[in-house]
C-alpha atoms as a PDB file:
ATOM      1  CA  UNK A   1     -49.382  25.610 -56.167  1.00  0.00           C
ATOM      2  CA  UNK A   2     -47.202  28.421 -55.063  1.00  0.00           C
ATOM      3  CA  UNK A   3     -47.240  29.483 -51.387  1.00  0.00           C
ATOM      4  CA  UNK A   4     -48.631  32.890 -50.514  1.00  0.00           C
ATOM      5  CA  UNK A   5     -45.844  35.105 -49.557  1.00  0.00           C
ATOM      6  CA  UNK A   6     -46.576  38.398 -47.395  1.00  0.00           C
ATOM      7  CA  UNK A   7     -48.102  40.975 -48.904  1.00  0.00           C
ATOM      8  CA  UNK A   8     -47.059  44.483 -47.844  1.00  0.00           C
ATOM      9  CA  UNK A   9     -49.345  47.385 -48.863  1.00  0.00           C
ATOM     10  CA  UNK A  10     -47.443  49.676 -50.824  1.00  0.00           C
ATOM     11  CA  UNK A  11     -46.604  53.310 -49.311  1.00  0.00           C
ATOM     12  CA  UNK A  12     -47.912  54.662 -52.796  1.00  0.00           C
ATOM     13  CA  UNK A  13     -50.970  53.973 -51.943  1.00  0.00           C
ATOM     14  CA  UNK A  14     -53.263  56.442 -50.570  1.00  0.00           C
ATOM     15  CA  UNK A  15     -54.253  56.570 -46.718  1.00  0.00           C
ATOM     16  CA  UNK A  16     -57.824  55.667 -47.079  1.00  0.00           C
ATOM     17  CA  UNK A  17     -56.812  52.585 -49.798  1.00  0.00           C
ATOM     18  CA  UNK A  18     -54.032  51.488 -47.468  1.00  0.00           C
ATOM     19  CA  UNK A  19     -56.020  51.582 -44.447  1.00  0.00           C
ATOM     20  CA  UNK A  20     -58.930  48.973 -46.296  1.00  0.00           C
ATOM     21  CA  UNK A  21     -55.792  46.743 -47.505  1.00  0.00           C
ATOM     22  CA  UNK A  22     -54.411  46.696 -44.334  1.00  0.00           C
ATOM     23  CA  UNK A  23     -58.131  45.427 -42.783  1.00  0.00           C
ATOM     24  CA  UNK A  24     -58.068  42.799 -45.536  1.00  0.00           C
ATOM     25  CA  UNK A  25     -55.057  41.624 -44.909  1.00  0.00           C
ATOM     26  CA  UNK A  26     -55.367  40.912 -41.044  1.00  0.00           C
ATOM     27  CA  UNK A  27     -59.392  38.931 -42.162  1.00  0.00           C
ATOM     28  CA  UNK A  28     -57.166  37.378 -44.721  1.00  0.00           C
ATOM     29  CA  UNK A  29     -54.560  35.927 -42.087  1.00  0.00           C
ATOM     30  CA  UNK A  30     -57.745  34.783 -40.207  1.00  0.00           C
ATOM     31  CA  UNK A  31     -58.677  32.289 -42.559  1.00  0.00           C
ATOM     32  CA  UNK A  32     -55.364  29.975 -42.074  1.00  0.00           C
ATOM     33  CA  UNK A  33     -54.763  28.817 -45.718  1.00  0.00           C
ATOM     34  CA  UNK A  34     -51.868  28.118 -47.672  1.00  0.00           C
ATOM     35  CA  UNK A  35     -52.081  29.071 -50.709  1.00  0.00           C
ATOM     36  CA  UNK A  36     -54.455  31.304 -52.883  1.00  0.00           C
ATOM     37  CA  UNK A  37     -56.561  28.772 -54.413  1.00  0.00           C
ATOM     38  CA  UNK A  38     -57.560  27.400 -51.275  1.00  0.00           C
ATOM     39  CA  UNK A  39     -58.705  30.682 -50.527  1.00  0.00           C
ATOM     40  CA  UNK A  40     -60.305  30.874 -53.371  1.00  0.00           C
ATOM     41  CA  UNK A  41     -61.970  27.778 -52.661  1.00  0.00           C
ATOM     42  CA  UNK A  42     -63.851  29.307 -49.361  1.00  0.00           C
ATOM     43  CA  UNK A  43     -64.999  32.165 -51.230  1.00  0.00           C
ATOM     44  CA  UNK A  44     -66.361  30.200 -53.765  1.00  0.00           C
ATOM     45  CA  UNK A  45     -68.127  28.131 -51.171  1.00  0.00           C
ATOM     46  CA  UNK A  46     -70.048  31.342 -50.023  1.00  0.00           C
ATOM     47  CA  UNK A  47     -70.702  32.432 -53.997  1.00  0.00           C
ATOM     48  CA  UNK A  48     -67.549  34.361 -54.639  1.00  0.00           C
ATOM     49  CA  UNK A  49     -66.257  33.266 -57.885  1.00  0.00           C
ATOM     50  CA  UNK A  50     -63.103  35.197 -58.884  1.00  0.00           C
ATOM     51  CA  UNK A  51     -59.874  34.052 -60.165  1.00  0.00           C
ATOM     52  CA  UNK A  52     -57.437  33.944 -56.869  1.00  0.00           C
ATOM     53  CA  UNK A  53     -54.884  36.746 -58.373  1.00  0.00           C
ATOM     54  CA  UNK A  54     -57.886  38.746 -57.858  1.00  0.00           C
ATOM     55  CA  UNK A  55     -57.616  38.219 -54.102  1.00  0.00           C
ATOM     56  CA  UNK A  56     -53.949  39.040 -54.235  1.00  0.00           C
ATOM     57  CA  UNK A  57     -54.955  42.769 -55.924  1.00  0.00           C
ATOM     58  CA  UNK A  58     -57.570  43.511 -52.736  1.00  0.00           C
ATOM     59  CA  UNK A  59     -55.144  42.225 -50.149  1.00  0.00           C
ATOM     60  CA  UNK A  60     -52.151  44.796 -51.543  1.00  0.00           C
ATOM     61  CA  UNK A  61     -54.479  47.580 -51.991  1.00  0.00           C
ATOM     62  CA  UNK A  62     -53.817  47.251 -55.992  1.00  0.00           C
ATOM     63  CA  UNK A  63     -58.109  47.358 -56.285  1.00  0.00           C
ATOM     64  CA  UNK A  64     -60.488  48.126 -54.080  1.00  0.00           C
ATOM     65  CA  UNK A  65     -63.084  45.275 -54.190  1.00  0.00           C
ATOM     66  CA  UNK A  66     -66.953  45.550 -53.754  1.00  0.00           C
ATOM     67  CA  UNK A  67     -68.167  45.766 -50.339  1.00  0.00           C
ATOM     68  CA  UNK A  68     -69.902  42.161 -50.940  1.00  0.00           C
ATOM     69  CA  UNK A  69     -66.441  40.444 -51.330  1.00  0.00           C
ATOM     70  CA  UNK A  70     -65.054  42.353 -47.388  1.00  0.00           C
ATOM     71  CA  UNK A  71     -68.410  40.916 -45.840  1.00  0.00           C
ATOM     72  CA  UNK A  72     -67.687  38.051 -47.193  1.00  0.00           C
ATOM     73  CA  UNK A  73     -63.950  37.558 -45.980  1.00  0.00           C
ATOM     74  CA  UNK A  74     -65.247  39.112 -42.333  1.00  0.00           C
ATOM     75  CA  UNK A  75     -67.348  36.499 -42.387  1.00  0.00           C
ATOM     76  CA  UNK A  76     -65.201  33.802 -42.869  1.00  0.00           C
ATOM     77  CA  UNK A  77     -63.064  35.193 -40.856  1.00  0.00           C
ATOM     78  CA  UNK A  78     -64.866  34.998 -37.762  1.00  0.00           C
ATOM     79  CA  UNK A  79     -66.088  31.931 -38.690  1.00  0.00           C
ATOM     80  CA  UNK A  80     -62.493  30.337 -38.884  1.00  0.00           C
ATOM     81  CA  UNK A  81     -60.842  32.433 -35.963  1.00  0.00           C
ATOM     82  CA  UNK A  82     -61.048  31.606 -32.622  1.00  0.00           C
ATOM     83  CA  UNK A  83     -63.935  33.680 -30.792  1.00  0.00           C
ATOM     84  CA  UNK A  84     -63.342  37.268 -30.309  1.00  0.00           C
ATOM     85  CA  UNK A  85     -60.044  37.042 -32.505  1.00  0.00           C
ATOM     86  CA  UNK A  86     -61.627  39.391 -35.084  1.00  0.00           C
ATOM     87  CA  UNK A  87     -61.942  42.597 -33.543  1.00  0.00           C
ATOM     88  CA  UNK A  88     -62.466  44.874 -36.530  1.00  0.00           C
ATOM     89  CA  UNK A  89     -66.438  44.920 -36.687  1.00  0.00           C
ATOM     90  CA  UNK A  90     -68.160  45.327 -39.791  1.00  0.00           C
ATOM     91  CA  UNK A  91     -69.510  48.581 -38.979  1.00  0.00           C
ATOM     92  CA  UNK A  92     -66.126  49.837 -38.947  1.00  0.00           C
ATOM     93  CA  UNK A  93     -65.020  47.450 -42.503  1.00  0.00           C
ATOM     94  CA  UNK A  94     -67.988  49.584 -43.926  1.00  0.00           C
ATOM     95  CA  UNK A  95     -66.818  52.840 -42.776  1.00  0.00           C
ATOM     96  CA  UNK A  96     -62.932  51.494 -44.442  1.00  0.00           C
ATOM     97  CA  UNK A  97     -64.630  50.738 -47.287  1.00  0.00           C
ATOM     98  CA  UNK A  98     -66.360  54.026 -48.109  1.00  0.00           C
ATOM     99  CA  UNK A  99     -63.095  56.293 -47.263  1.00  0.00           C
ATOM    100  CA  UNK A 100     -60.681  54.101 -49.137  1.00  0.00           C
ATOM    101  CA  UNK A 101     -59.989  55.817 -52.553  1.00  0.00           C
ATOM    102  CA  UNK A 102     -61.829  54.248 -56.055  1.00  0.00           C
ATOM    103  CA  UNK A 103     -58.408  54.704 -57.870  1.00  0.00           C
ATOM    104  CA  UNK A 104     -55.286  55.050 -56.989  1.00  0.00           C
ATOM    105  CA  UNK A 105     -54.439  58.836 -58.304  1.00  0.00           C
ATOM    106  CA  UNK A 106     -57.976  60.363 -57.837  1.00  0.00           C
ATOM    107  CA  UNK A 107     -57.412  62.012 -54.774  1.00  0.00           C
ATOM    108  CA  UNK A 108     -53.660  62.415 -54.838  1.00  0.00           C
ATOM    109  CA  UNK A 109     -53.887  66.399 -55.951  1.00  0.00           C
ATOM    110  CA  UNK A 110     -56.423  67.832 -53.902  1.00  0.00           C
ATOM    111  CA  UNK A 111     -55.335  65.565 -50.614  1.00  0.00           C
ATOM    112  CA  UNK A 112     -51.356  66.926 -51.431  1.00  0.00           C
ATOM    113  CA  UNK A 113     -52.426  70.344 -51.762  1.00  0.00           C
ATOM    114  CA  UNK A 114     -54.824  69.928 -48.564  1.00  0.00           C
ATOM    115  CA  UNK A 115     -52.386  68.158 -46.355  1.00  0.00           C
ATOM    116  CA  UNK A 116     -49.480  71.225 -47.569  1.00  0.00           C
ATOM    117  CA  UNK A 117     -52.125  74.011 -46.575  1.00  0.00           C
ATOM    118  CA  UNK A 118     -52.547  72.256 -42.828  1.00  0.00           C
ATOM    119  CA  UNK A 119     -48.923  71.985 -42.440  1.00  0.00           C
ATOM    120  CA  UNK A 120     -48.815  75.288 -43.147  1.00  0.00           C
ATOM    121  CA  UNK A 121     -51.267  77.062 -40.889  1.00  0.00           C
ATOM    122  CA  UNK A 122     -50.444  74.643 -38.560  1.00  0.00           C
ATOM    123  CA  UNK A 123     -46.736  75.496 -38.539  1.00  0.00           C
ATOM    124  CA  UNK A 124     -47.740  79.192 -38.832  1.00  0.00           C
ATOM    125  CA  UNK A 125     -49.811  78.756 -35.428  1.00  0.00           C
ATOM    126  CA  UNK A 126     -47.496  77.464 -33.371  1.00  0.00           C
ATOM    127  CA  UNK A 127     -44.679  79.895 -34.504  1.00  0.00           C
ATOM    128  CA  UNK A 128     -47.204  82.581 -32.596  1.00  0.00           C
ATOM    129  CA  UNK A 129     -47.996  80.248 -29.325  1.00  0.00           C
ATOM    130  CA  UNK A 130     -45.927  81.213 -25.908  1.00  0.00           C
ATOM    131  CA  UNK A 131     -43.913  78.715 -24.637  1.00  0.00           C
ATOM    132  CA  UNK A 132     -45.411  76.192 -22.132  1.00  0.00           C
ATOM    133  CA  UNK A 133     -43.696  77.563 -19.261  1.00  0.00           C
ATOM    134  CA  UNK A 134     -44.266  81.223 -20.334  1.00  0.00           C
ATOM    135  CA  UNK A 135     -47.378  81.896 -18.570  1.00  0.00           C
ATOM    136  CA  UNK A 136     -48.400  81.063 -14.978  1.00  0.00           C
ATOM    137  CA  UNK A 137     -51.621  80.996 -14.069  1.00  0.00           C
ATOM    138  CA  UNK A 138     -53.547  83.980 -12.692  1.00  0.00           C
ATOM    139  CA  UNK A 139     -54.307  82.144  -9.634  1.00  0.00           C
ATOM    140  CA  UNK A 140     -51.211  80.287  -9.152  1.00  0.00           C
ATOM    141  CA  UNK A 141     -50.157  80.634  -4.765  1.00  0.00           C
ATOM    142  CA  UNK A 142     -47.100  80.389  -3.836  1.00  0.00           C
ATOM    143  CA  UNK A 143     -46.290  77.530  -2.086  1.00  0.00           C
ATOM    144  CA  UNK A 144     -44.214  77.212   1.536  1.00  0.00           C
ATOM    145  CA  UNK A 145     -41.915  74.284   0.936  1.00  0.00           C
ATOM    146  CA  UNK A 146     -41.998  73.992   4.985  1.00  0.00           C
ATOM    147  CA  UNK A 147     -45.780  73.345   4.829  1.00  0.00           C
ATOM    148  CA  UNK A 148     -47.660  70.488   3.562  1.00  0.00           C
ATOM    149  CA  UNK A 149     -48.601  69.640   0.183  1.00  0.00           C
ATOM    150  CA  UNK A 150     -51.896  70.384  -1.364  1.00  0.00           C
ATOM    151  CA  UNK A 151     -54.380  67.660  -1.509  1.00  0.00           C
ATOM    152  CA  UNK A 152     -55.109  67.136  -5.495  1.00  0.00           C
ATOM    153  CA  UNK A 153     -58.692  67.070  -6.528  1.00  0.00           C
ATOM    154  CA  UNK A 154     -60.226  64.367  -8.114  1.00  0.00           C
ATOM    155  CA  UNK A 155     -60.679  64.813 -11.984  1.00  0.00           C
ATOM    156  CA  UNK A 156     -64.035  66.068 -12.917  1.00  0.00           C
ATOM    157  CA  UNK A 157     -64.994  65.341 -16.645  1.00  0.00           C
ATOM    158  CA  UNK A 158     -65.386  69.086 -17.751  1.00  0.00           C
ATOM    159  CA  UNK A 159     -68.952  69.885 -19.252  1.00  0.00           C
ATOM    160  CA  UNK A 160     -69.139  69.296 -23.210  1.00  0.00           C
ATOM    161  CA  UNK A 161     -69.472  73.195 -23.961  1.00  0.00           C
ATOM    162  CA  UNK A 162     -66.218  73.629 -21.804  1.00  0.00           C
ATOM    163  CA  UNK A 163     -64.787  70.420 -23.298  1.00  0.00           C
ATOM    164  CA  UNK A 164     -65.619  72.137 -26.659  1.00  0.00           C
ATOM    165  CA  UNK A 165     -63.646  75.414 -25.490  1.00  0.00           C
ATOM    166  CA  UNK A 166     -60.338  73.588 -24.092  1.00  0.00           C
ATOM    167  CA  UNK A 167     -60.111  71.537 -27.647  1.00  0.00           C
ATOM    168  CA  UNK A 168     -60.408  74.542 -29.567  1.00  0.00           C
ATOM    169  CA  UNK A 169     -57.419  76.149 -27.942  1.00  0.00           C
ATOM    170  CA  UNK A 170     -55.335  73.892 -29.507  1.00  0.00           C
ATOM    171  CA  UNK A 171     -54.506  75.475 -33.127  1.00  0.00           C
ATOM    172  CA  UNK A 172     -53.766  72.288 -35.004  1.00  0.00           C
ATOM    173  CA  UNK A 173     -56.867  70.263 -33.838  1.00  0.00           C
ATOM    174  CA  UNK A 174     -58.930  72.798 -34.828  1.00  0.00           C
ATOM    175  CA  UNK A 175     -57.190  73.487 -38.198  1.00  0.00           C
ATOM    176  CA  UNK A 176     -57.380  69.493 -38.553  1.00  0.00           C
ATOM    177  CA  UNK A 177     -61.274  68.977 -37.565  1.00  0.00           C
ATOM    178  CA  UNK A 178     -62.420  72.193 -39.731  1.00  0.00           C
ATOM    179  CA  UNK A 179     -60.457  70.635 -42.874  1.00  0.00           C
ATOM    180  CA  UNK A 180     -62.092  67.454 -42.827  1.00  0.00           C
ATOM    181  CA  UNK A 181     -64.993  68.463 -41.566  1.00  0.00           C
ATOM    182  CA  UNK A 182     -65.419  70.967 -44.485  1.00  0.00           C
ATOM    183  CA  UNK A 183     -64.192  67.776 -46.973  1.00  0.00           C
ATOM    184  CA  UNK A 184     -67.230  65.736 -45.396  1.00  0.00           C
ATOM    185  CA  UNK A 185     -69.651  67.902 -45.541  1.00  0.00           C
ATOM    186  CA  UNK A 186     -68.745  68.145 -49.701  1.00  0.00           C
ATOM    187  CA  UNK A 187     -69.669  64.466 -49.744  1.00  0.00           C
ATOM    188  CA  UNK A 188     -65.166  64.055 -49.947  1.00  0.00           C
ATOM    189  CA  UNK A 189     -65.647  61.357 -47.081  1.00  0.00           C
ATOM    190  CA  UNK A 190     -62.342  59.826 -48.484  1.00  0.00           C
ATOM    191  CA  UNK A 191     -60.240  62.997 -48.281  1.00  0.00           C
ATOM    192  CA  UNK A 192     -61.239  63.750 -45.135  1.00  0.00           C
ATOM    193  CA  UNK A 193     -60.853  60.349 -43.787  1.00  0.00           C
ATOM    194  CA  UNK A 194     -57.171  60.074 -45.670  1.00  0.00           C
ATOM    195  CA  UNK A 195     -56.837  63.385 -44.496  1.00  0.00           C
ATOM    196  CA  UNK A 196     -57.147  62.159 -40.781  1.00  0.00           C
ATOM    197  CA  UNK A 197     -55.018  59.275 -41.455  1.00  0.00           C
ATOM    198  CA  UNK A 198     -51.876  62.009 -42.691  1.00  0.00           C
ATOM    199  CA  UNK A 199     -52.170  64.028 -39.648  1.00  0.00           C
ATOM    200  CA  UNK A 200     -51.842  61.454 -37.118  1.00  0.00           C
ATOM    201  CA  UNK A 201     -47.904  60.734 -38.204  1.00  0.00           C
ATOM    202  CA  UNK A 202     -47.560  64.280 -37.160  1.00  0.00           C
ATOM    203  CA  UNK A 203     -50.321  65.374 -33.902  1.00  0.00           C
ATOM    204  CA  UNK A 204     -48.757  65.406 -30.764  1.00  0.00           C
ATOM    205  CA  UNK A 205     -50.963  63.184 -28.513  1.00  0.00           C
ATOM    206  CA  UNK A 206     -52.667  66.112 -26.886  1.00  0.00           C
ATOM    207  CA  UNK A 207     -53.465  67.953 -30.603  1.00  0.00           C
ATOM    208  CA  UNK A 208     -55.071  64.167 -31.570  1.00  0.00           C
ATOM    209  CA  UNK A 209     -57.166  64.071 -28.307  1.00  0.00           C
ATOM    210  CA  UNK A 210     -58.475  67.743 -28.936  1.00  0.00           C
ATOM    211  CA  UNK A 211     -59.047  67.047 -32.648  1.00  0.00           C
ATOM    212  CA  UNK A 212     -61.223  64.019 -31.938  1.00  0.00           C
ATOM    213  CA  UNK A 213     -62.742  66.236 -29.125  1.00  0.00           C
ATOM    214  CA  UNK A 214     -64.415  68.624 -31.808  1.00  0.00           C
ATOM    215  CA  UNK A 215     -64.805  66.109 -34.187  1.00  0.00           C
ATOM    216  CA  UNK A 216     -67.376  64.431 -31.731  1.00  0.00           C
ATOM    217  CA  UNK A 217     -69.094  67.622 -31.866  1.00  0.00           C
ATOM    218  CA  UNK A 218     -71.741  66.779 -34.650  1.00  0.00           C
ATOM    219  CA  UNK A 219     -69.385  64.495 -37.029  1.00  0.00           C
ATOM    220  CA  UNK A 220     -69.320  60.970 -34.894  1.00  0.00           C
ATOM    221  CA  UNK A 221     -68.794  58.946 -37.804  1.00  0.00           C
ATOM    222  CA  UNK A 222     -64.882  60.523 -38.531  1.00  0.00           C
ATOM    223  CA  UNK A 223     -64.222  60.893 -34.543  1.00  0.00           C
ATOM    224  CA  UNK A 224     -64.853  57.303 -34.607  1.00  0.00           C
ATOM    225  CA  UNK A 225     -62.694  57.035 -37.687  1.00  0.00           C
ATOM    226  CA  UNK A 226     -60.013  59.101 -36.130  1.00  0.00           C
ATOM    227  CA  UNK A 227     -60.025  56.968 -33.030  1.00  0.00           C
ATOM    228  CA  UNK A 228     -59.972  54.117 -35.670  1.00  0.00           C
ATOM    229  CA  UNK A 229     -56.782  55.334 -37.244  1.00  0.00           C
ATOM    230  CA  UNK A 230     -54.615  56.746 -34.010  1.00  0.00           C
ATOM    231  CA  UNK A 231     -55.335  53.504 -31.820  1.00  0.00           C
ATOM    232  CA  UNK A 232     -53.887  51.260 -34.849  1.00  0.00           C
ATOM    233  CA  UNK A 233     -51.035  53.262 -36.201  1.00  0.00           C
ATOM    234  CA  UNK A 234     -49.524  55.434 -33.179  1.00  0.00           C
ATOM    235  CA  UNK A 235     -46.857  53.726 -30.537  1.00  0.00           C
ATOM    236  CA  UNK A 236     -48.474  52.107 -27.736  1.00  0.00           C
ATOM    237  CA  UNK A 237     -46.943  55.266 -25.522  1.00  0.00           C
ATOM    238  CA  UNK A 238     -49.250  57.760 -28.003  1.00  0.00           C
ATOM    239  CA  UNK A 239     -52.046  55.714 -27.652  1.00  0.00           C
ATOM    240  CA  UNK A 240     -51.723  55.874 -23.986  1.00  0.00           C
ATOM    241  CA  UNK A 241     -51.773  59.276 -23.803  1.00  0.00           C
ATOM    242  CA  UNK A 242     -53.718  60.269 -26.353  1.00  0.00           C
ATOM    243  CA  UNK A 243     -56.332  58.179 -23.852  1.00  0.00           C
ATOM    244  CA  UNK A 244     -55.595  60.098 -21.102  1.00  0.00           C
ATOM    245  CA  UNK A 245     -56.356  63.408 -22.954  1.00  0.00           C
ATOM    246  CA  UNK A 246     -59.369  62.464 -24.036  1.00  0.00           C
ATOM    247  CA  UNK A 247     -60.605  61.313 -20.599  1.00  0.00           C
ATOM    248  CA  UNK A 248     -59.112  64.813 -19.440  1.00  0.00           C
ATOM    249  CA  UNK A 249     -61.568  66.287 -22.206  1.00  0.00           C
ATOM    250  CA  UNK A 250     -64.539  64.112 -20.555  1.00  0.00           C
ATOM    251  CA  UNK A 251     -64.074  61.522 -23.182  1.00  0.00           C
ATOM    252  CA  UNK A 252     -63.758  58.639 -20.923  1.00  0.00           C
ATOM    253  CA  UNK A 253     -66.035  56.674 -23.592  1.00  0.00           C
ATOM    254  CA  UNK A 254     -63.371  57.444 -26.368  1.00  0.00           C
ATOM    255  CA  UNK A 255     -60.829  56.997 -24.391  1.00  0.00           C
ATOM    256  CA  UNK A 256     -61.409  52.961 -23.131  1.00  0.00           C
ATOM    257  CA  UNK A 257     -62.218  52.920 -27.517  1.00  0.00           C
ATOM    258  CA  UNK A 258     -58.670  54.573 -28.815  1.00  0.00           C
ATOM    259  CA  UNK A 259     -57.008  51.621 -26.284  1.00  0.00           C
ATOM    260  CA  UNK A 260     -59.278  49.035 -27.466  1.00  0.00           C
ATOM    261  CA  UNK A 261     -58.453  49.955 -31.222  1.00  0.00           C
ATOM    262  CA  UNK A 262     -54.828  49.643 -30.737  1.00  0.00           C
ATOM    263  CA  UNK A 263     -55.309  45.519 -29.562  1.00  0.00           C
ATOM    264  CA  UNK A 264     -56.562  45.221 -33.407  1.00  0.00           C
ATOM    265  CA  UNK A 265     -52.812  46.264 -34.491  1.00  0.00           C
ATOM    266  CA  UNK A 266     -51.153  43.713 -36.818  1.00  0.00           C
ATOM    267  CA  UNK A 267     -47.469  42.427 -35.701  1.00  0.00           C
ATOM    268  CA  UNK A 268     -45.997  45.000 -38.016  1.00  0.00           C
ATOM    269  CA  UNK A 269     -47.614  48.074 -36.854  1.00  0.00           C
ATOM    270  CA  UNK A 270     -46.179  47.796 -32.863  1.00  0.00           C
END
């Protein structure tokens, strides 16, 4: 019986496909076999009676398989790991499994043309923003370097209307949690999830922390998603501050989530 090499997921996959394989894979490593039969062998054991190439095509995003067979493998998983090894929950397998694409071309177009048209107003928005250091603040004092320093108040978690109004002043977090909340509410759960999961190679932590921010505002199920997505795939250093946004934004609750999210990483993605 041939060993089972790695299996990378393929970058021409789509976002939402590529996020599911990548959940399969890390059950998959879970259930410390050797080779594919013996795999196959567990799954069989719980009712699962496919040929093992089968298992291959799930675990490198080639098919998407039914929700029944990802229960399954979470199940064993947990089963096999040591306790509290498996930290993706099933709640959040079911949420991968609904965004990830049925084919493999389906949502290429409209996601392309989507993901071009944010780029674009996004790039267009920021060409009109002042610099950082352009404005001071109304009520800025000067300071006498003689005399001593300020105290610095303690952070106050800003009410949710005025949490609401800091996230929208940042133009691409709004542009990014209008698109895909627009997608979602056309029943395009997948774009806007795979939408989500193109932005957050480009967001600056600040612009993910404010997008999540509105998201939360009536569309928990993709600011979950989005925390999902940032805490596994940005560099420990994003995830960081993207945390410390959000508990600026008086998100302390998504905040201790987005660092929990990033322990479920795979060796590859740090």
């Amino acid at each position: 019986m041939a060993e089972i090499s790695r299996v990378e997921t393929g970058g021409e996959l789509p976002p939402g496909r590529r996020a599911l394989a990548q959940a399969i894979a890390v059950l998959y490593g879970h259930l410390a076999v050797e080779t594919l039969a013996q795999a196959s062998a567990l799954l069989s054991a719980g009712n699962w009676h496919k040929d093992p190439s089968e298992i291959s095509r799930y675990r490198s995003g080639r098919r998407k398989p039914p929700i029944a067979f990802v229960l399954l493998l979470h199940r064993l998983a947990t089963e096999r790991a040591a306790p509290g090894a498996v930290a993706i929950s099933v709640t959040e397998l079911r949420a991968l499994h609904a965004a990830a694409e049925p084919t493999l071309c389906r949502s290429c177009s409209p996601l392309r043309s989507e993901n071009e048209r944010l780029r674009g107003e996004n790039s267009r928005l920021l060409a009109h923003q002042p610099p950082p250091c352009a404005q001071q603040p109304a009520n800025a004092v000067e300071r006498n370097p003689a005399g001593p320093a300020p105290r610095t108040p303690l952070p106050v978690p800003p009410p949710a209307r005025d949490r609401q109004r800091t996230a929208r002043d940042v133009a691409a977090a709004q542009q990014l949690a209008v698109s895909a909340s627009t997608l979602h509410g056309r029943g395009q759960t997948g774009y806007a999830v795979a939408l989500i999961q193109d932005a957050s190679a480009s967001l600056t932590p600040l612009e993910s922390a404010a997008s999540i921010a509105l998201l939360r505002d009536g569309h928990d199920d993709l600011a979950d998603t989005a925390i999902g997505i940032n805490g596994r795939s940005r560099t420990e250093g994003d995830v960081i501050r993207i945390a410390v946004e959000l508990h600026a934004l008086g998100l302390p609750e998504d905040a201790g989530a987005i660092l929990r999210a990033s322990l479920t990483r795979t060796p590859a993605q740090t």
